[in-house]
Protein backbone atom coordinates (compact mmCIF):
# COMPACT_ATOMS: atom_id res chain seq x y z
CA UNK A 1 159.78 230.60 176.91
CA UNK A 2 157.46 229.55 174.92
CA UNK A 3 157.43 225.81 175.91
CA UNK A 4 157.22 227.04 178.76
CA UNK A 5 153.63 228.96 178.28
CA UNK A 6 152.57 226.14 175.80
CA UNK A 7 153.33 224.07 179.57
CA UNK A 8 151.24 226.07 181.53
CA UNK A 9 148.31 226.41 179.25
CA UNK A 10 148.16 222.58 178.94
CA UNK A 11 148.52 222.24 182.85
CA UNK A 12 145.53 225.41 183.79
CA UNK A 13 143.32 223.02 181.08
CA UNK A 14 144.16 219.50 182.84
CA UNK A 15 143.53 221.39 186.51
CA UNK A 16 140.11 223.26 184.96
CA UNK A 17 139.17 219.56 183.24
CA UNK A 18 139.86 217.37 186.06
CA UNK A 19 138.33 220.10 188.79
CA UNK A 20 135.10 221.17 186.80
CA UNK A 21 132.86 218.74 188.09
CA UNK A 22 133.67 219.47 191.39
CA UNK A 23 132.75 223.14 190.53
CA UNK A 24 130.13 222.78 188.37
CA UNK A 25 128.44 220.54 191.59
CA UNK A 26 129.33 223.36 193.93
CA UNK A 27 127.86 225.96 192.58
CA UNK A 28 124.49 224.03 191.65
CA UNK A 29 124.29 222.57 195.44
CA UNK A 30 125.52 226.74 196.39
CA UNK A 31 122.57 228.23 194.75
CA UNK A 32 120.38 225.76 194.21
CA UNK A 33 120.02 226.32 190.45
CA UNK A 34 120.64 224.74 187.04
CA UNK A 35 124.62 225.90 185.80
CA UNK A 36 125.33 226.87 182.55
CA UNK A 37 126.82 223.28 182.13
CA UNK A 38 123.57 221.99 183.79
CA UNK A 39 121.62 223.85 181.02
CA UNK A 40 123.63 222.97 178.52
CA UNK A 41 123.11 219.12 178.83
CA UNK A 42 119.56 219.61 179.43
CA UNK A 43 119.17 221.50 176.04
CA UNK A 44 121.03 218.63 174.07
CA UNK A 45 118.44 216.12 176.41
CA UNK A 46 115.66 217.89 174.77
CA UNK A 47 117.10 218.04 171.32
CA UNK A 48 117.60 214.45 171.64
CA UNK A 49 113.78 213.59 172.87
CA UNK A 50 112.56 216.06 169.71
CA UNK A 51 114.31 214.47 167.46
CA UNK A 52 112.45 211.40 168.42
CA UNK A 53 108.85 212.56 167.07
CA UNK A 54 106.98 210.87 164.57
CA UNK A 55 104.70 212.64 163.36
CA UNK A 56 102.01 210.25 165.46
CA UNK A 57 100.47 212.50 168.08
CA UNK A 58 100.28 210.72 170.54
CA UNK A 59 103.68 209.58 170.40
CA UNK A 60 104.86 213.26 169.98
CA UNK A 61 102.37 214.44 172.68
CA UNK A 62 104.48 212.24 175.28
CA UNK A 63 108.00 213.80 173.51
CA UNK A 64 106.90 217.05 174.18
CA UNK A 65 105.89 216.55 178.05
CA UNK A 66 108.67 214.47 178.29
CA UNK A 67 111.17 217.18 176.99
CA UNK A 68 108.78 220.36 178.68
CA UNK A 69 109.06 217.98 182.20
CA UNK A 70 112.86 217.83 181.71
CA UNK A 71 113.09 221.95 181.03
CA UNK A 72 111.24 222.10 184.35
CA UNK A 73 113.44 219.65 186.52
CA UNK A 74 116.13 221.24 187.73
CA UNK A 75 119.08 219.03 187.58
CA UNK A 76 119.80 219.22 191.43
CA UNK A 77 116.77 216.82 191.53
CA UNK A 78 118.09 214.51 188.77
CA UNK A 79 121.82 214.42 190.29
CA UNK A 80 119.96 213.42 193.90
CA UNK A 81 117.42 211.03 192.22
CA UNK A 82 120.68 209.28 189.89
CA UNK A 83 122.15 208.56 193.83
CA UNK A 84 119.28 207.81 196.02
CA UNK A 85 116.64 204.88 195.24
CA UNK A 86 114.19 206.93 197.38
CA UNK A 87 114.65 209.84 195.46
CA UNK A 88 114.40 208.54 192.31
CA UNK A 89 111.03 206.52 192.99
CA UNK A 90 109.76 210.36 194.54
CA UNK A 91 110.70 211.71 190.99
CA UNK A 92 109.78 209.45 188.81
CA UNK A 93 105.88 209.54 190.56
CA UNK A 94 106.46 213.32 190.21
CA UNK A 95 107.54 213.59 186.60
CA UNK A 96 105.33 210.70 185.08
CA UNK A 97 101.94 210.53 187.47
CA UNK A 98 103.09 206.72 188.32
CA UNK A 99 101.76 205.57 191.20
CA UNK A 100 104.08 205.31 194.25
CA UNK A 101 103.97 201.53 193.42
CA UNK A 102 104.74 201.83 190.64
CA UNK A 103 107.60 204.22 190.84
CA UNK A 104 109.10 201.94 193.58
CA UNK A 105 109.31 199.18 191.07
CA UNK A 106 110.93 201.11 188.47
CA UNK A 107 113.38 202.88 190.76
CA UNK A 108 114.61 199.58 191.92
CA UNK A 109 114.93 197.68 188.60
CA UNK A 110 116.42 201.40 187.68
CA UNK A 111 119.34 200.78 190.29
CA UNK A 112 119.03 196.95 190.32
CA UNK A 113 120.17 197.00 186.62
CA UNK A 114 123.95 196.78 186.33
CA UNK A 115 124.25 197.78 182.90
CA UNK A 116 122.63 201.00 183.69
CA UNK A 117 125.27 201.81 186.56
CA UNK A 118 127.90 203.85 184.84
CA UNK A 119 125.16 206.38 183.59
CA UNK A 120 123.41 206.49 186.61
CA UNK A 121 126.61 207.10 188.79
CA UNK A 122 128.11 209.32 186.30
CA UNK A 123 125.02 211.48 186.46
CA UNK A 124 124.98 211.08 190.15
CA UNK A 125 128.53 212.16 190.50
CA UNK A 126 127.16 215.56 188.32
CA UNK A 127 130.22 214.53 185.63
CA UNK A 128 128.77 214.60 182.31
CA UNK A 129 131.43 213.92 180.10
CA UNK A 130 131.08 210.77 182.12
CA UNK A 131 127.57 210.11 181.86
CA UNK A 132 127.56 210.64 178.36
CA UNK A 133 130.59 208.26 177.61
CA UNK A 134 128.99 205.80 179.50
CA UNK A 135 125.66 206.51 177.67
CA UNK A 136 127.65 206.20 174.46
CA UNK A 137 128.57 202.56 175.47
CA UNK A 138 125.60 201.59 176.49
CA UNK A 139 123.56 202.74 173.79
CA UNK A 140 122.14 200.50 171.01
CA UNK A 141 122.97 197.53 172.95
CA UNK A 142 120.99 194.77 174.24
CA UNK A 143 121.02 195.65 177.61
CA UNK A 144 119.36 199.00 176.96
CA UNK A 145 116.63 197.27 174.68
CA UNK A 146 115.69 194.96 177.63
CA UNK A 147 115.93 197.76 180.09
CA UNK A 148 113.50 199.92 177.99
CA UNK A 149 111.15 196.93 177.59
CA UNK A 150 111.20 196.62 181.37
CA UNK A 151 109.99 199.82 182.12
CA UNK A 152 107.86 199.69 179.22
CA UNK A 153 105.05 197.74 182.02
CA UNK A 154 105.43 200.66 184.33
């Protein structure tokens, strides 16, 4: 008996794992808003960006609009932008003032770069454990130094 519950429990979990994307991308592209889930990762985004100051203002000037831009994004917008080269370029001359040049070029070097892929179809996809696993690879390595430097001239 209970094995039997121990069973069950362990089989609602793999279902509600395996089937919360799904949901979680429902109910954003249902109402049109940021989920709980949605809100979540962009509160741990923001920590992350914070966490980045130096005490330099203008350096910490460009955290905080980075991180108060983010807050005002709602992640529909990011998931669309993460799938669509069009719609990335449109947000990034949104978010950062780039010119529509310039946001052209670094929306296609953004999807051109194949070391970038797994985040950016993770976060596409709306599946954050995803996104952040591949993040997790891809951080601190090469690839993501050069990548950063790229954009850097944008």
């Amino acid at each position: 008996m209970v094995m039997a519950i121990v069973l069950l429990l362990v089989a609602l979990g793999v279902v509600f794992i395996v089937a919360f994307p799904t949901i979680n991308n429902t109910w954003r592209n249902t109402t049109g808003n940021d989920t709980p889930a949605d809100t979540a990762v962009k509160n741990e985004l923001v920590k992350q960006i914070e966490a980045q100051k130096t005490g330099n203002a203008d350096v910490d000037a460009r955290l905080d609009t980075a991180a108060s831009t983010l807050r005002a994004t709602k992640m529909a917008t990011i998931v669309k932008a993460a799938g669509d080269q069009s719609a990335m370029a449109a947000l990034l001359k949104q978010t950062t003032g780039a010119s529509s040049e310039q946001a052209k070029a670094a929306s296609a070097l953004l999807f051109a770069n194949q070391s970038l892929a797994g985040v950016r179809e993770a976060v596409a996809a709306g599946d954050w454990v995803k996104a952040y696993q591949a993040y997790r690879d891809l951080n601190g390595t090469a690839a993501l130094t050069e990548l950063k430097a790229a954009l850097g001239q944008y």
